[in-house]
C-alpha atoms as a PDB file:
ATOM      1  CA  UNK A   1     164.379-145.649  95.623  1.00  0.00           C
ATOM      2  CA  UNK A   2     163.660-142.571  97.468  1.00  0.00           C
ATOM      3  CA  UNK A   3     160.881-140.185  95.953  1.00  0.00           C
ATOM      4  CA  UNK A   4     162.142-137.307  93.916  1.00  0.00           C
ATOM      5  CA  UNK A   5     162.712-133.844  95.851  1.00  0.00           C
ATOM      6  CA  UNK A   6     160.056-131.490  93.982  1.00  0.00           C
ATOM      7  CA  UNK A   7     159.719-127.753  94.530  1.00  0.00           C
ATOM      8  CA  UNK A   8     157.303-125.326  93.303  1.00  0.00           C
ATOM      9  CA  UNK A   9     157.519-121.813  92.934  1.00  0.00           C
ATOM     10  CA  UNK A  10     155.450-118.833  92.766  1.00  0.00           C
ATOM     11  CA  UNK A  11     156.280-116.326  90.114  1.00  0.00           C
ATOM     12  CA  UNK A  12     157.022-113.588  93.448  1.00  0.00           C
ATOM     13  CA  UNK A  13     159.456-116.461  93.962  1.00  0.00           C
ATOM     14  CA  UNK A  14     160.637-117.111  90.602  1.00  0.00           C
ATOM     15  CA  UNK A  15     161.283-113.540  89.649  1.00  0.00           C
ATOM     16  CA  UNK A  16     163.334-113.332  93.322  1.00  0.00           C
ATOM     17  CA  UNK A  17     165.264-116.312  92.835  1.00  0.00           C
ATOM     18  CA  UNK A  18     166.413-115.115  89.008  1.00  0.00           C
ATOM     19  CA  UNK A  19     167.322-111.737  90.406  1.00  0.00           C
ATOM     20  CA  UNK A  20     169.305-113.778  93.085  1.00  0.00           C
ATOM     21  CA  UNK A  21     171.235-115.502  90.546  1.00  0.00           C
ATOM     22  CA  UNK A  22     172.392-112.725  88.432  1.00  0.00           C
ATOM     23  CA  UNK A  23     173.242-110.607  91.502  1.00  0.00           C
ATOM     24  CA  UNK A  24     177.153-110.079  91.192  1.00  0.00           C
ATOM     25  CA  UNK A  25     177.344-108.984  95.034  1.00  0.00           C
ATOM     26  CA  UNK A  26     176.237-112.205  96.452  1.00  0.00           C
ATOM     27  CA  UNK A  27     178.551-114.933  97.047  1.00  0.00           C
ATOM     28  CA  UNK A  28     178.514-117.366  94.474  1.00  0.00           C
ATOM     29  CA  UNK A  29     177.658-120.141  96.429  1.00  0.00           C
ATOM     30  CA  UNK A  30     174.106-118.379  97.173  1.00  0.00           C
ATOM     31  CA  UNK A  31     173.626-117.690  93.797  1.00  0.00           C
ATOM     32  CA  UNK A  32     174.188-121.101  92.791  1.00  0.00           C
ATOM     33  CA  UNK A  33     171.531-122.217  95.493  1.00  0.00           C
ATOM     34  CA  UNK A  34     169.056-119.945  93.724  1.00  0.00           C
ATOM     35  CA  UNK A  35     170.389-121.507  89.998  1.00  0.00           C
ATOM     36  CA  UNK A  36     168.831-125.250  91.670  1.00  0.00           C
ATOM     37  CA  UNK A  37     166.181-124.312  92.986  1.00  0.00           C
ATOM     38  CA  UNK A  38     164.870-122.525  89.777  1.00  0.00           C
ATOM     39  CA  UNK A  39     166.083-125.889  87.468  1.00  0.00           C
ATOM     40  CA  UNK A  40     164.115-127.775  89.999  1.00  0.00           C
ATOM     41  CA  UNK A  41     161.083-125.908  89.530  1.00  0.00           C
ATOM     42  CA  UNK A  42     161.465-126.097  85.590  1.00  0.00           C
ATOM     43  CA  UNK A  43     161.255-130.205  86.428  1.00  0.00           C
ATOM     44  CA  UNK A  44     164.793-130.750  86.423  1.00  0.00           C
ATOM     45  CA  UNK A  45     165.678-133.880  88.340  1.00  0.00           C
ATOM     46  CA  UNK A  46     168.715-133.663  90.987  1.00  0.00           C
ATOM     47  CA  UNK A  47     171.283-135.952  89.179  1.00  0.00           C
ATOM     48  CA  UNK A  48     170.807-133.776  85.830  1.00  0.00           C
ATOM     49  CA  UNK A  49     170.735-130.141  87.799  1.00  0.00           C
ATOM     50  CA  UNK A  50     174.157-131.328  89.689  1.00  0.00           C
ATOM     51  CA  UNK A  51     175.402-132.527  86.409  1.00  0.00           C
ATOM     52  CA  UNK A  52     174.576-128.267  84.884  1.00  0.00           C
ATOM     53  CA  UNK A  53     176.281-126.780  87.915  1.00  0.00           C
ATOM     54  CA  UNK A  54     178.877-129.123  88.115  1.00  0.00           C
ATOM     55  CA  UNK A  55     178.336-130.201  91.792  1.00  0.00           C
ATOM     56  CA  UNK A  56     177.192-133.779  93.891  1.00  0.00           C
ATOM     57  CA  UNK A  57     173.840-134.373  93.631  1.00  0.00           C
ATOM     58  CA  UNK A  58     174.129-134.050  97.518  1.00  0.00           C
ATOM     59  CA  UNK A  59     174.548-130.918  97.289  1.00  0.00           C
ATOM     60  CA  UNK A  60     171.444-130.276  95.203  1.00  0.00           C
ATOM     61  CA  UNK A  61     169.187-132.602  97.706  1.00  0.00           C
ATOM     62  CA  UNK A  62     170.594-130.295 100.794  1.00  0.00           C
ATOM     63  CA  UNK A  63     169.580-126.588  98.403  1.00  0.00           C
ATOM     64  CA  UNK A  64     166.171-128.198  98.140  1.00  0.00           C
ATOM     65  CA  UNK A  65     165.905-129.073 101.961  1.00  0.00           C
ATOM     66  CA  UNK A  66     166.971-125.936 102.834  1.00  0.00           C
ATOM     67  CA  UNK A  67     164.500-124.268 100.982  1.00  0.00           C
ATOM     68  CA  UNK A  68     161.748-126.417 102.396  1.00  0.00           C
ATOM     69  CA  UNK A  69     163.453-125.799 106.035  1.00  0.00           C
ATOM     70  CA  UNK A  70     164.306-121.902 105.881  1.00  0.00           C
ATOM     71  CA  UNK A  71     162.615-120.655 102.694  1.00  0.00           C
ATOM     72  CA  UNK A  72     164.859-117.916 100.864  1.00  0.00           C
ATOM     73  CA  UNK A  73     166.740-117.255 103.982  1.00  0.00           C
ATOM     74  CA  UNK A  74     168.370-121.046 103.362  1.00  0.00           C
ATOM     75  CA  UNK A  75     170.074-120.215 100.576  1.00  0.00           C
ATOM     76  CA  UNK A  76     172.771-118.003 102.905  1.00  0.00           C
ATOM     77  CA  UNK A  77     175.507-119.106 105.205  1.00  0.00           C
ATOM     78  CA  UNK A  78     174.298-119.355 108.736  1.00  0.00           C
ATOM     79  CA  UNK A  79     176.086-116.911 110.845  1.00  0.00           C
ATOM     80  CA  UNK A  80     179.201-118.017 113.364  1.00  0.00           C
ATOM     81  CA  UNK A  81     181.161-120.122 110.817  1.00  0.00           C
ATOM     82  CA  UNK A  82     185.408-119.774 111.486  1.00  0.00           C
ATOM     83  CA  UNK A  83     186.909-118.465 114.299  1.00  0.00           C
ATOM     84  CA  UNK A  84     186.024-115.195 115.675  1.00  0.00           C
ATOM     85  CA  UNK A  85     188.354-112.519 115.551  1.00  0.00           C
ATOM     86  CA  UNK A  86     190.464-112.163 119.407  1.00  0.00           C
ATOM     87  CA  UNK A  87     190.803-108.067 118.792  1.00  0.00           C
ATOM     88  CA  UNK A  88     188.473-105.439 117.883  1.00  0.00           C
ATOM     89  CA  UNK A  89     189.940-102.207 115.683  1.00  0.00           C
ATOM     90  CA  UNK A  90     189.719-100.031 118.322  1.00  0.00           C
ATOM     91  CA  UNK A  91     192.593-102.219 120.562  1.00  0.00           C
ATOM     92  CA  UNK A  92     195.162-102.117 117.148  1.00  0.00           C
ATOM     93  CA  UNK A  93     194.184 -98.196 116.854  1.00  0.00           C
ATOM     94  CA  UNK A  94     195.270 -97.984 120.817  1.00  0.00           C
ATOM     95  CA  UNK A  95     198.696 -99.788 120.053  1.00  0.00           C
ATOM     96  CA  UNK A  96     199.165 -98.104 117.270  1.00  0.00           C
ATOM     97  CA  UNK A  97     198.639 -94.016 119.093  1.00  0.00           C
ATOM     98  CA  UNK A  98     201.218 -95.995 121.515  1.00  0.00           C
ATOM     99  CA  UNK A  99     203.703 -96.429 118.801  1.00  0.00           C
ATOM    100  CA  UNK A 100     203.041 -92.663 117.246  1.00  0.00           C
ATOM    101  CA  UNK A 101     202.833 -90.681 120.494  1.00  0.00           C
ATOM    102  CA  UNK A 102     204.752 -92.463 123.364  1.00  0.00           C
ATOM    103  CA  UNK A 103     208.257 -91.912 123.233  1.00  0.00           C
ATOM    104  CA  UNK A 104     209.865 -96.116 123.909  1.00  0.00           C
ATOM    105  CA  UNK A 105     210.110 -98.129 121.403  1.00  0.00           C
ATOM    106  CA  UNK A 106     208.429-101.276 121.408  1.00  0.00           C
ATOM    107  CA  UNK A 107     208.669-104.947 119.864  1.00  0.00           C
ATOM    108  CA  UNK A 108     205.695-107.072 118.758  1.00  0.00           C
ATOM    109  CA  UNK A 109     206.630-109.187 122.163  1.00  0.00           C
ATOM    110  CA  UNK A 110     206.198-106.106 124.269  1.00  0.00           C
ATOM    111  CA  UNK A 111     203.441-105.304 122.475  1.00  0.00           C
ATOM    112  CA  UNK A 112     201.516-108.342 122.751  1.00  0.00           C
ATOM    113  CA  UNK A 113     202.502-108.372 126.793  1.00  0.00           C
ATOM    114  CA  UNK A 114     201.040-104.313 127.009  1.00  0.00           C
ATOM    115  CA  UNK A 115     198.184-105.283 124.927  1.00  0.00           C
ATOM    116  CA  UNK A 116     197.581-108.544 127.232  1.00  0.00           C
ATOM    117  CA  UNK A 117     198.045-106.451 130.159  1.00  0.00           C
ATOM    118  CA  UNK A 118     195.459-103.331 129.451  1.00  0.00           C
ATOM    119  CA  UNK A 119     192.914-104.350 127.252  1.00  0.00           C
ATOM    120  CA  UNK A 120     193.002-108.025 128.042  1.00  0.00           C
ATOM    121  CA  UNK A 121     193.703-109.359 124.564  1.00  0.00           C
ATOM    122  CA  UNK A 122     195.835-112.297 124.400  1.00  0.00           C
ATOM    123  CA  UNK A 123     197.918-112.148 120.662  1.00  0.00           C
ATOM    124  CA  UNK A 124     201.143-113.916 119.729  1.00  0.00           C
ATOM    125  CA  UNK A 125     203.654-111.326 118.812  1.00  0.00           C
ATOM    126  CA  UNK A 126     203.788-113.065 115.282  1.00  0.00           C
ATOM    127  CA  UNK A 127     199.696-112.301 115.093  1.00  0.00           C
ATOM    128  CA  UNK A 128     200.282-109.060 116.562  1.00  0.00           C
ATOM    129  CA  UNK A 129     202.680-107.791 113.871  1.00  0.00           C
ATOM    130  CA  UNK A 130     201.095-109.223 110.695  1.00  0.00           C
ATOM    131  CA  UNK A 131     197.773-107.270 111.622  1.00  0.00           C
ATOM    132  CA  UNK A 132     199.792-104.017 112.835  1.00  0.00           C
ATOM    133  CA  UNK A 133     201.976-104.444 109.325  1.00  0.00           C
ATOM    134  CA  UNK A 134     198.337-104.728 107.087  1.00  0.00           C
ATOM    135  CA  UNK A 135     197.120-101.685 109.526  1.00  0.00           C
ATOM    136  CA  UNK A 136     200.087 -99.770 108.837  1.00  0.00           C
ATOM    137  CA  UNK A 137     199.803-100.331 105.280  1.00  0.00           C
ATOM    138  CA  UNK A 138     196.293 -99.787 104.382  1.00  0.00           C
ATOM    139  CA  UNK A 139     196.568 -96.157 106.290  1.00  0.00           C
ATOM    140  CA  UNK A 140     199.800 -94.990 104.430  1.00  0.00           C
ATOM    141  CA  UNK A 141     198.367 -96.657 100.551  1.00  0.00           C
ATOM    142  CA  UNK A 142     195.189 -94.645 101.163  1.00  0.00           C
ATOM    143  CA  UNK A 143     196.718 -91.344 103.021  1.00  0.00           C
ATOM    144  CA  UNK A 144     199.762 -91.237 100.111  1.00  0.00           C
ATOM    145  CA  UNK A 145     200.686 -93.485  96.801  1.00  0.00           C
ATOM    146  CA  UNK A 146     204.505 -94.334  96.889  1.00  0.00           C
ATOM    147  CA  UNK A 147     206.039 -92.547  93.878  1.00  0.00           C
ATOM    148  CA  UNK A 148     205.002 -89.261  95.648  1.00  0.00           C
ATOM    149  CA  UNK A 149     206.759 -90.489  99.069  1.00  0.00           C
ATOM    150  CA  UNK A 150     209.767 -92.061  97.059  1.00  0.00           C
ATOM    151  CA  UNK A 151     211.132 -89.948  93.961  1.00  0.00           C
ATOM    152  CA  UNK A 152     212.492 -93.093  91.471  1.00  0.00           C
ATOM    153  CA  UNK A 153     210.658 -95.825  93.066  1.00  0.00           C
ATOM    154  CA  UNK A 154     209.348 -98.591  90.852  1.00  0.00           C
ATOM    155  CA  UNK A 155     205.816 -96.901  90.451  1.00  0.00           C
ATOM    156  CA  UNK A 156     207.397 -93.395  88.760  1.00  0.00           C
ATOM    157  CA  UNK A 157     208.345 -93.276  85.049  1.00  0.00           C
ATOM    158  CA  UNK A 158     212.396 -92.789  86.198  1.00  0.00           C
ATOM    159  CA  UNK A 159     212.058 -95.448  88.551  1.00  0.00           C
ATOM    160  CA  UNK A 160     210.666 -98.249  86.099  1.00  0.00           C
ATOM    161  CA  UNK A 161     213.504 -97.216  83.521  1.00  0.00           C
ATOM    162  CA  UNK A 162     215.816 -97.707  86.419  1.00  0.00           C
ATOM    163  CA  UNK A 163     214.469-100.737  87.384  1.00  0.00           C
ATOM    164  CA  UNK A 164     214.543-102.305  83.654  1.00  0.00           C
ATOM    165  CA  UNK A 165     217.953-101.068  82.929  1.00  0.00           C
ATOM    166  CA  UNK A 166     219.307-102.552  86.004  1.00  0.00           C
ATOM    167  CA  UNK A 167     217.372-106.088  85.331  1.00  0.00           C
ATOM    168  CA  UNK A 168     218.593-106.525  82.230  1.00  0.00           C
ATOM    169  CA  UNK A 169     222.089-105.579  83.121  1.00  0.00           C
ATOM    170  CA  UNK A 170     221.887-108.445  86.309  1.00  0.00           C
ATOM    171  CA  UNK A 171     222.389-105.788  88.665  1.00  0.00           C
ATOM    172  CA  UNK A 172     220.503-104.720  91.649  1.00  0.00           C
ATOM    173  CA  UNK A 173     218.022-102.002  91.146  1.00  0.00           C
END
């Protein structure tokens, strides 16, 4: 049987491992990190502080190597997990000044092609219009809320009576 993992703490290290675990703007799989190594300290064992947090005692064993390895900075993510991101804002703002100030029309194939083409970003056309339709979206929600750019929409007192009086009768809104 392997000898039990065994951290100890100073009280600088204490006090910045509780603040760590009731900070609401970390992820909560850092603050959980923090939660282990402080039961550790206190002399919990691994199978008992996975048994708390309701994780594999794996999981506790890799917290505590991490702290050994990296110190504090081991209880976050390393950097360059997923898949980076093909585009950068500034090529979606350039397609989207095409699509306010040139005077074609475009599809989300052409797009892709012109965007391919000039800036050397290679999108699908299905990629392409998801992002341009969340763009879109975010700038008109923040520039303008809907009942003021549709009188009776859903959002509006008139528009929610509408809307009810047309469910309940089975008919469209």
């Amino acid at each position: 049987m392997p000898a039990p993992l065994r951290i100890i703490l100073t009280p600088e290290e204490d006090r910045t491992l509780t603040e760590l675990r009731l900070a609401q703007s970390l992820p909560q799989r850092t603050r959980d990190r923090a939660h282990m190594l402080r039961l550790n300290a206190q002399g919990w064992n691994v199978p008992a502080s996975a048994e708390i947090l309701e994780c594999h005692p794996h999981t506790v064993r890799a917290t505590l190597r991490r702290w050994e390895k990296g110190g504090l900075g081991g209880l976050w993510e390393a950097p360059g997990r997923g898949a980076k991101p093909k585009w950068q804002a500034s090529d979606l703002d350039y397609l989207t000044d095409c699509l306010e100030y040139e005077t074609r029309t475009y599809n989300s194939m052409q797009l892709a092609k012109k965007l391919k083409q000039e800036r050397l970003v290679d999108l699908s056309s299905d990629r392409l219009r998801r992002l341009l339709k969340k763009n879109l979206s975010l700038e008109t929600d923040s520039t303008q809320s809907s009942s003021e750019t549709r009188p009776g929409a859903k959002g509006t007192q008139a528009g929610r009576l509408r809307h009810l009086k047309a469910s309940r009768a089975g008919g469209p809104y």
